[in-house]
PDB file of N, CA and C in Angstrom:
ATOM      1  N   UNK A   1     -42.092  73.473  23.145  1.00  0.00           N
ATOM      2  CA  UNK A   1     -41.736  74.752  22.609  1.00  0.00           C
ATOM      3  C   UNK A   1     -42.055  75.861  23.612  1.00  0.00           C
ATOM      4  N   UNK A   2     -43.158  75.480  24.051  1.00  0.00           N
ATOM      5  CA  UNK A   2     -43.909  77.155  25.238  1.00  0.00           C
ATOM      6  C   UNK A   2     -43.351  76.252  26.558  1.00  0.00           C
ATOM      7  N   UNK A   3     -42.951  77.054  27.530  1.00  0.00           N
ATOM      8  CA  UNK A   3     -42.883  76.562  29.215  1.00  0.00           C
ATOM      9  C   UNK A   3     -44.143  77.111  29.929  1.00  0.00           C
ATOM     10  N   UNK A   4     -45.050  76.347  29.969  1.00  0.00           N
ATOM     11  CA  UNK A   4     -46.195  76.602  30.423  1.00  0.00           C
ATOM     12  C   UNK A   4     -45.892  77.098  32.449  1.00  0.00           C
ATOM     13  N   UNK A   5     -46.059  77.890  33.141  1.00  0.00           N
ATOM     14  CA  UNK A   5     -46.063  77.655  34.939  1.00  0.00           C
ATOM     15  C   UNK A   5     -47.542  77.965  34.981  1.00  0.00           C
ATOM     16  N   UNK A   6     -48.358  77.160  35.612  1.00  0.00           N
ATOM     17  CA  UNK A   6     -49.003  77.252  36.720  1.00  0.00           C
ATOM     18  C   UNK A   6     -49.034  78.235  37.524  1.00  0.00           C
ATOM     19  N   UNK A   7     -50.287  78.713  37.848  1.00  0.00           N
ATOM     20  CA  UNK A   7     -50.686  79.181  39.094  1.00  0.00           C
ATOM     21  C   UNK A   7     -50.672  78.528  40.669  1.00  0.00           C
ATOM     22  N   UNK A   8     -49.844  78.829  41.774  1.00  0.00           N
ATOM     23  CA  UNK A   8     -50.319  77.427  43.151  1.00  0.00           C
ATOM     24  C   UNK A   8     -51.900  77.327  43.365  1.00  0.00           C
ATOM     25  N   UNK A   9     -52.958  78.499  43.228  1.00  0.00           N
ATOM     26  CA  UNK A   9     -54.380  78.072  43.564  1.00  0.00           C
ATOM     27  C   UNK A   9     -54.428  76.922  42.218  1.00  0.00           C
ATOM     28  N   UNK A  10     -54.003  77.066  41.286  1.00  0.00           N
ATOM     29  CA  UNK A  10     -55.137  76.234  40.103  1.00  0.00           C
ATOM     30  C   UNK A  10     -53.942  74.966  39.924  1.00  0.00           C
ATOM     31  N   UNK A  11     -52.769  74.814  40.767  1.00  0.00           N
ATOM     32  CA  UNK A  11     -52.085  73.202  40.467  1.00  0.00           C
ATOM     33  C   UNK A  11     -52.995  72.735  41.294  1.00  0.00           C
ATOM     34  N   UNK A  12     -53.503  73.067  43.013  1.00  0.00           N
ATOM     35  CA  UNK A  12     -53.958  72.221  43.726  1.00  0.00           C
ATOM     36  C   UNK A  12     -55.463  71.407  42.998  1.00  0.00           C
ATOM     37  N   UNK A  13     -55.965  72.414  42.344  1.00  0.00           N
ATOM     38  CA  UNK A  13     -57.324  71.842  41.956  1.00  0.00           C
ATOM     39  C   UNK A  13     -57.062  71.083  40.590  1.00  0.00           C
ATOM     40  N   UNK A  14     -55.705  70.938  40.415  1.00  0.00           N
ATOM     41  CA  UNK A  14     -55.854  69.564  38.581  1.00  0.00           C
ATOM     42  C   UNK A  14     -55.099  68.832  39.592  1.00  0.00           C
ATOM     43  N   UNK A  15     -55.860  67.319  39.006  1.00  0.00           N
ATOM     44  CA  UNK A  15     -55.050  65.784  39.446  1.00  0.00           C
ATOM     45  C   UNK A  15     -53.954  65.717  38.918  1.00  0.00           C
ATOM     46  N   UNK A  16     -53.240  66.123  37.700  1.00  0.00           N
ATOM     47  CA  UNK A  16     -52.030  66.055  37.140  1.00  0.00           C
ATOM     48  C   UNK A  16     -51.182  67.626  36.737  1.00  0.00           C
ATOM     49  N   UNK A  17     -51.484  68.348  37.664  1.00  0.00           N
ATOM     50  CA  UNK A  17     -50.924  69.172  37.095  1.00  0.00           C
ATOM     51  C   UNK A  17     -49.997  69.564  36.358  1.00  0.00           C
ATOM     52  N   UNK A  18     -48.669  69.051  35.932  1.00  0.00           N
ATOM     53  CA  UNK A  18     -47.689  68.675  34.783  1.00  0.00           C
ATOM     54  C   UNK A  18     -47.754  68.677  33.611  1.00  0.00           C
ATOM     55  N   UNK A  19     -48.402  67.214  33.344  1.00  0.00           N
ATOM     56  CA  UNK A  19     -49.267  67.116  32.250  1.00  0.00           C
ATOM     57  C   UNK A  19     -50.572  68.271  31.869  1.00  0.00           C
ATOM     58  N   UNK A  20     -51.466  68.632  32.501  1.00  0.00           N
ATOM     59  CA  UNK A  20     -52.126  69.650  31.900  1.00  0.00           C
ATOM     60  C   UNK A  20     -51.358  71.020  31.182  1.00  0.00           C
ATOM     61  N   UNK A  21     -49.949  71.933  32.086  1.00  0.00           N
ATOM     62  CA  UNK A  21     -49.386  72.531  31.797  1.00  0.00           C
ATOM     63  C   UNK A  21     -48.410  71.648  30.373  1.00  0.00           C
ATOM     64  N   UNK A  22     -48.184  70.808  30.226  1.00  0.00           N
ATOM     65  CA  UNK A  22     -47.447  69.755  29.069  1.00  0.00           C
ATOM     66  C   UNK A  22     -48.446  70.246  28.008  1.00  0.00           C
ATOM     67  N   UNK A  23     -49.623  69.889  28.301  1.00  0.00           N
ATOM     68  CA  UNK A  23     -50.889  70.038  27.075  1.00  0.00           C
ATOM     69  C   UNK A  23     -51.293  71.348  27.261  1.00  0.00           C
ATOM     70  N   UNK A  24     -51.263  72.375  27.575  1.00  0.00           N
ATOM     71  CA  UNK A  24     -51.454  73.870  27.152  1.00  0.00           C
ATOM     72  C   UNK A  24     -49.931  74.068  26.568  1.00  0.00           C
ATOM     73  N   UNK A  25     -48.783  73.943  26.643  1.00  0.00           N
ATOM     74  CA  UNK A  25     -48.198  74.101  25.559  1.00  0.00           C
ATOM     75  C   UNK A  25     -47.842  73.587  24.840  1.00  0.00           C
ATOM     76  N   UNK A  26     -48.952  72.223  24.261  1.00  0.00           N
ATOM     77  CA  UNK A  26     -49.067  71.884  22.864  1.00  0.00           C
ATOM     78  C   UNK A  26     -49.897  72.459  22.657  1.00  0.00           C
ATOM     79  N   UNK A  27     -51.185  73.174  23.211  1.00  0.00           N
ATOM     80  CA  UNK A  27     -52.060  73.715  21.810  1.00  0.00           C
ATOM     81  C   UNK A  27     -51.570  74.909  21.901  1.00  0.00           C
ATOM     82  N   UNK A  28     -50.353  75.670  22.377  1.00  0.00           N
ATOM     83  CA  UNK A  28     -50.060  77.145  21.925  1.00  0.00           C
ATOM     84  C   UNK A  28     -49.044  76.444  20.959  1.00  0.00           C
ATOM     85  N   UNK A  29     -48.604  75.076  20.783  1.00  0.00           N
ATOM     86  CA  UNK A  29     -47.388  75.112  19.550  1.00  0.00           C
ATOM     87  C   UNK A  29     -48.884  74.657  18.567  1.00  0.00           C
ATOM     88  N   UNK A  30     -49.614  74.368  18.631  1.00  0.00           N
ATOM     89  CA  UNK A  30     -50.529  73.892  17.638  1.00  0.00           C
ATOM     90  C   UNK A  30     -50.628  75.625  17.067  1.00  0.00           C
ATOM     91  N   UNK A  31     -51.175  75.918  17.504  1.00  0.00           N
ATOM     92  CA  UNK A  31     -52.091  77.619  17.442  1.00  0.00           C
ATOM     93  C   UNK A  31     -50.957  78.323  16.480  1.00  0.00           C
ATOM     94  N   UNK A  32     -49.208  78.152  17.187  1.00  0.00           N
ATOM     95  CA  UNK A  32     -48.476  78.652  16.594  1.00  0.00           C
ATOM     96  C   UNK A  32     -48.140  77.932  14.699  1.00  0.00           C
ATOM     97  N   UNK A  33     -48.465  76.742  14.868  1.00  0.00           N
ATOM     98  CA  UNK A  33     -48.519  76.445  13.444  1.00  0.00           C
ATOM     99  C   UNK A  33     -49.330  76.917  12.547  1.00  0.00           C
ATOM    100  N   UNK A  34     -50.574  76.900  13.371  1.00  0.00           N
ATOM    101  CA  UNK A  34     -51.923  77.493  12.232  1.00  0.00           C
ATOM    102  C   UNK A  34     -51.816  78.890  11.657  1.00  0.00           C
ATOM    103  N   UNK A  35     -50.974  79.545  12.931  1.00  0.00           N
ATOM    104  CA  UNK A  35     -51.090  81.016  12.430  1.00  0.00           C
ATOM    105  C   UNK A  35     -50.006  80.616  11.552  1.00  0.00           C
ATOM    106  N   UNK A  36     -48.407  80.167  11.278  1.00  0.00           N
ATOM    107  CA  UNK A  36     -47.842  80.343  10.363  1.00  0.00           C
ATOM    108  C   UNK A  36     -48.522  79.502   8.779  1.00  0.00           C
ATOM    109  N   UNK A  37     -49.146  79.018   9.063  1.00  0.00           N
ATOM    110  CA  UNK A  37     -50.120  78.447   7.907  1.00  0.00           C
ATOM    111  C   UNK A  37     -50.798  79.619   7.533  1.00  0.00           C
ATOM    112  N   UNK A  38     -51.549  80.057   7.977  1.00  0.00           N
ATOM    113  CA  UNK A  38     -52.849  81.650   7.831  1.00  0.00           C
ATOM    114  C   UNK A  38     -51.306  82.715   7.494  1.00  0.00           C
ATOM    115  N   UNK A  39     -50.357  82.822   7.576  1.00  0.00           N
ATOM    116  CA  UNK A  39     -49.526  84.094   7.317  1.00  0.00           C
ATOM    117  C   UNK A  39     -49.170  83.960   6.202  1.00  0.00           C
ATOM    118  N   UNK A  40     -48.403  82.371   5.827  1.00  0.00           N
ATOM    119  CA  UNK A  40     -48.223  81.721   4.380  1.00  0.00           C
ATOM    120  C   UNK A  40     -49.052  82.352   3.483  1.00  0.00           C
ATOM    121  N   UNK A  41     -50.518  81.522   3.759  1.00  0.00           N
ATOM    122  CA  UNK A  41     -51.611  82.213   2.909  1.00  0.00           C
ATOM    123  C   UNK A  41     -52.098  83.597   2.230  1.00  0.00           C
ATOM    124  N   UNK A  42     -51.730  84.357   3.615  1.00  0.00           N
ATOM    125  CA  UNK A  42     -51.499  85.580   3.014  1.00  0.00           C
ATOM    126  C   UNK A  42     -50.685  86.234   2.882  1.00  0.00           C
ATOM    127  N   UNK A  43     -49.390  85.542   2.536  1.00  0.00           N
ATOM    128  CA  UNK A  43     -48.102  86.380   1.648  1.00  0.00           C
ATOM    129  C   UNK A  43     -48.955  85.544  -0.321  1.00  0.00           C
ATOM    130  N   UNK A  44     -48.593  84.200   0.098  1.00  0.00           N
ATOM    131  CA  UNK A  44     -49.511  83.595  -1.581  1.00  0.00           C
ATOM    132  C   UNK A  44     -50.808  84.741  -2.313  1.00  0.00           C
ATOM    133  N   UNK A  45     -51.710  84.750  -0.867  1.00  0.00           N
ATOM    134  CA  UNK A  45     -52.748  85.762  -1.955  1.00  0.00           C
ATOM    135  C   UNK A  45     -52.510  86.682  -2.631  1.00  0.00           C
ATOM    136  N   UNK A  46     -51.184  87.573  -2.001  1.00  0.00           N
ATOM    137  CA  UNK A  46     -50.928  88.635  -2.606  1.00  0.00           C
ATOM    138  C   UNK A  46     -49.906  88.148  -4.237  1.00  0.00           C
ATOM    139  N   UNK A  47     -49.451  87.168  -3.625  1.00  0.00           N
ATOM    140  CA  UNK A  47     -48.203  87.009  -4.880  1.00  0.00           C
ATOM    141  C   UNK A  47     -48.313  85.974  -5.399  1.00  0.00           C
ATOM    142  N   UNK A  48     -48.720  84.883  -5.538  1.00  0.00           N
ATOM    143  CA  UNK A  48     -49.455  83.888  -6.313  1.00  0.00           C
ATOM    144  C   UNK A  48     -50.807  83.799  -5.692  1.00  0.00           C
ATOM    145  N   UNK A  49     -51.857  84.231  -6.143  1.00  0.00           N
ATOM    146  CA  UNK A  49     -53.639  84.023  -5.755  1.00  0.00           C
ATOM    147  C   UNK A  49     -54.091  82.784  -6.248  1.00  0.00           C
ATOM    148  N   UNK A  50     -53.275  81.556  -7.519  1.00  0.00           N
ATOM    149  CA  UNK A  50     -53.928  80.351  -7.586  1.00  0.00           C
ATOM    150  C   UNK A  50     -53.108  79.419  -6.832  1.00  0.00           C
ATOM    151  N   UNK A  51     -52.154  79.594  -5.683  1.00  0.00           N
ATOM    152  CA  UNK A  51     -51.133  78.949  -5.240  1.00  0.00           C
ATOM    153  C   UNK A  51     -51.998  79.174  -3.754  1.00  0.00           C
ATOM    154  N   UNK A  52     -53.004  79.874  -2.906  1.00  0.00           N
ATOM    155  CA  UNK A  52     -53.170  80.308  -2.008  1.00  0.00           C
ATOM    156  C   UNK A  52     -53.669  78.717  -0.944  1.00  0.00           C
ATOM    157  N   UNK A  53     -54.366  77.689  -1.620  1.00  0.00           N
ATOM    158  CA  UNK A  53     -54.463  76.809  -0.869  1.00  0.00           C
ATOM    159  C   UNK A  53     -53.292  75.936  -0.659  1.00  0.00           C
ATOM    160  N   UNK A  54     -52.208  75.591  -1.143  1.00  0.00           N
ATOM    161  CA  UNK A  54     -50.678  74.946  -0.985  1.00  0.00           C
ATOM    162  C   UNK A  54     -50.739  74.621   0.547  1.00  0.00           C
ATOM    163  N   UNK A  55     -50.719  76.030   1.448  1.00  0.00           N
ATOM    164  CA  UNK A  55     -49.876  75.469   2.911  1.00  0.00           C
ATOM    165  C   UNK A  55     -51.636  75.373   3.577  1.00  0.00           C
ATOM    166  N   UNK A  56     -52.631  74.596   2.963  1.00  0.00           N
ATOM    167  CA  UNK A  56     -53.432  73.987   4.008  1.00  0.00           C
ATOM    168  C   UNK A  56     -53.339  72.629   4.679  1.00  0.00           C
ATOM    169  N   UNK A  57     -52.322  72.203   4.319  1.00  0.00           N
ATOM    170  CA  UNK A  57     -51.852  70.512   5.125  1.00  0.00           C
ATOM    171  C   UNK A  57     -51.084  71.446   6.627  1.00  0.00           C
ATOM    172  N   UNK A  58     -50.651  72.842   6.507  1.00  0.00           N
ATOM    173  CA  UNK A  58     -49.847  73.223   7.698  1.00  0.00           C
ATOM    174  C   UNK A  58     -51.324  73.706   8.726  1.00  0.00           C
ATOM    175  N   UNK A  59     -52.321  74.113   8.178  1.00  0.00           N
ATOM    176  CA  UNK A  59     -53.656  74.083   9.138  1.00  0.00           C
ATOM    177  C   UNK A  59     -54.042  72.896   9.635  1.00  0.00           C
ATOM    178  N   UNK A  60     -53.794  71.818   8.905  1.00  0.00           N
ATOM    179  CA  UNK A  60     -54.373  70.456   9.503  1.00  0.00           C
ATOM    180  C   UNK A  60     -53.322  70.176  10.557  1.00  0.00           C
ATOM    181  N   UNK A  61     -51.942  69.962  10.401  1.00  0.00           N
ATOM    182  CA  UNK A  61     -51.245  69.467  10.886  1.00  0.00           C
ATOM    183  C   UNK A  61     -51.536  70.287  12.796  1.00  0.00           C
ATOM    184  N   UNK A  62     -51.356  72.132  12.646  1.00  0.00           N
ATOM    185  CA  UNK A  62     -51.594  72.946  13.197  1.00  0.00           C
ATOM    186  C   UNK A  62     -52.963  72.270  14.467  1.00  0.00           C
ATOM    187  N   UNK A  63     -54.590  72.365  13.855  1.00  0.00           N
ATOM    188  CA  UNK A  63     -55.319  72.006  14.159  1.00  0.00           C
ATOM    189  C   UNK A  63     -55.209  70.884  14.792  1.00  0.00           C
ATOM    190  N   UNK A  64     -54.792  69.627  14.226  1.00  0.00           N
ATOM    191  CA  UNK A  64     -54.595  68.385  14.842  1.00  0.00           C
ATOM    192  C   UNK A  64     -53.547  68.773  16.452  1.00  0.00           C
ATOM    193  N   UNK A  65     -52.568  69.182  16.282  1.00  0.00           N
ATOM    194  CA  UNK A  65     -51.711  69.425  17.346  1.00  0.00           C
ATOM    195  C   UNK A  65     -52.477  70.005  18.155  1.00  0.00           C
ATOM    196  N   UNK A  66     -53.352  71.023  18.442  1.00  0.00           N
ATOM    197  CA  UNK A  66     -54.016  71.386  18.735  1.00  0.00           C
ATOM    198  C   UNK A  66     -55.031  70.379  19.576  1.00  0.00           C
ATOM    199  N   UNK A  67     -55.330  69.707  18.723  1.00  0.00           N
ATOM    200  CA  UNK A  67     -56.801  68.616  19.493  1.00  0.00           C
ATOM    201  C   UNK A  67     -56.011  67.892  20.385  1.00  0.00           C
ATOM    202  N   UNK A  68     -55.008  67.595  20.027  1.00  0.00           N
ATOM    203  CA  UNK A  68     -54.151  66.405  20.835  1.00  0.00           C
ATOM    204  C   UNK A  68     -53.687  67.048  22.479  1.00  0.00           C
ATOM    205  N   UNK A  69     -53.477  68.371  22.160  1.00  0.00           N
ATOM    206  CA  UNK A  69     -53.358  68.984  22.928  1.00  0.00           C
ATOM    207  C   UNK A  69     -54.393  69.371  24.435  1.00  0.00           C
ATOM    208  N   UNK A  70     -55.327  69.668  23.874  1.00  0.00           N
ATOM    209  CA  UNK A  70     -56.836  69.511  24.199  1.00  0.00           C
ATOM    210  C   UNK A  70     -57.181  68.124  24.967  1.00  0.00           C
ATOM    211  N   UNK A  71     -56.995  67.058  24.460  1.00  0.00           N
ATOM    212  CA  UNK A  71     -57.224  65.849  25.019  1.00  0.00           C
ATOM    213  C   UNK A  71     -56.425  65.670  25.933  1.00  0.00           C
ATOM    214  N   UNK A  72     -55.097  65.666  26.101  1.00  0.00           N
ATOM    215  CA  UNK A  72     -54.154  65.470  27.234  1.00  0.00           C
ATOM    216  C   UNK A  72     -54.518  66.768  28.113  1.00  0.00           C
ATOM    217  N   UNK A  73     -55.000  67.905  27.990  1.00  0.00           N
ATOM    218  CA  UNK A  73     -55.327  68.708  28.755  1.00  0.00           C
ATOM    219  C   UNK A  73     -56.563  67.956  29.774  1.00  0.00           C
ATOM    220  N   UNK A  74     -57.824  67.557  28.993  1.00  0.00           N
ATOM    221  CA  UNK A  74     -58.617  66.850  29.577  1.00  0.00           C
ATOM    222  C   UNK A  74     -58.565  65.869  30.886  1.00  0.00           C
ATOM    223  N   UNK A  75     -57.216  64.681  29.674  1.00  0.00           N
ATOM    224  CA  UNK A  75     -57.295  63.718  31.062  1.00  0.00           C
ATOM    225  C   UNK A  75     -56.552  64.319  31.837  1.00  0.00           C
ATOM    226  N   UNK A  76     -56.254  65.625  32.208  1.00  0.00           N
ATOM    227  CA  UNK A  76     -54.989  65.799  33.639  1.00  0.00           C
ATOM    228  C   UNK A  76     -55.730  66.393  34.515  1.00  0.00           C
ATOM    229  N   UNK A  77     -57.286  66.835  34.044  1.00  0.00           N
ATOM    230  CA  UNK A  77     -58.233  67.511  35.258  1.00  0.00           C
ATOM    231  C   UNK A  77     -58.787  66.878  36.166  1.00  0.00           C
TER     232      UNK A  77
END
């Protein structure tokens, strides 16, 4: 979803540079889920307040994308 570029000082210093830029824009599509999860929430609070937990499977899902993201960031350093 995001086209991550690199800096040339900071490709030379990652072993995979590709992949790390691959995994920073999964956790900005992660980040981007959570916030539309957290916006959900607060259109519900205002207009259904016992409906407000519904889109917390879109925080997990969000979060998880996120970690996964994180980890492939890891192994590319």
């Amino acid at each position: 979803m995001f086209n991550v570029q690199l800096r040339p000082e900071v490709r030379k210093e990652l072993k995979d540079p590709d992949g790390f830029a691959s995994g920073l824009g999964i956790v900005y599509t992660g980040l981007t889920i959570t916030m539309a999860g957290v916006v959900m929430m607060l259109i519900l609070y205002f207009n259904k307040p016992e409906h407000v937990l519904h889109p917390t499977w879109l925080l997990f899902i969000g979060l998880s994308t996120v970690a996964w993201g994180e980890i492939k960031k890891a192994r590319c350093k």
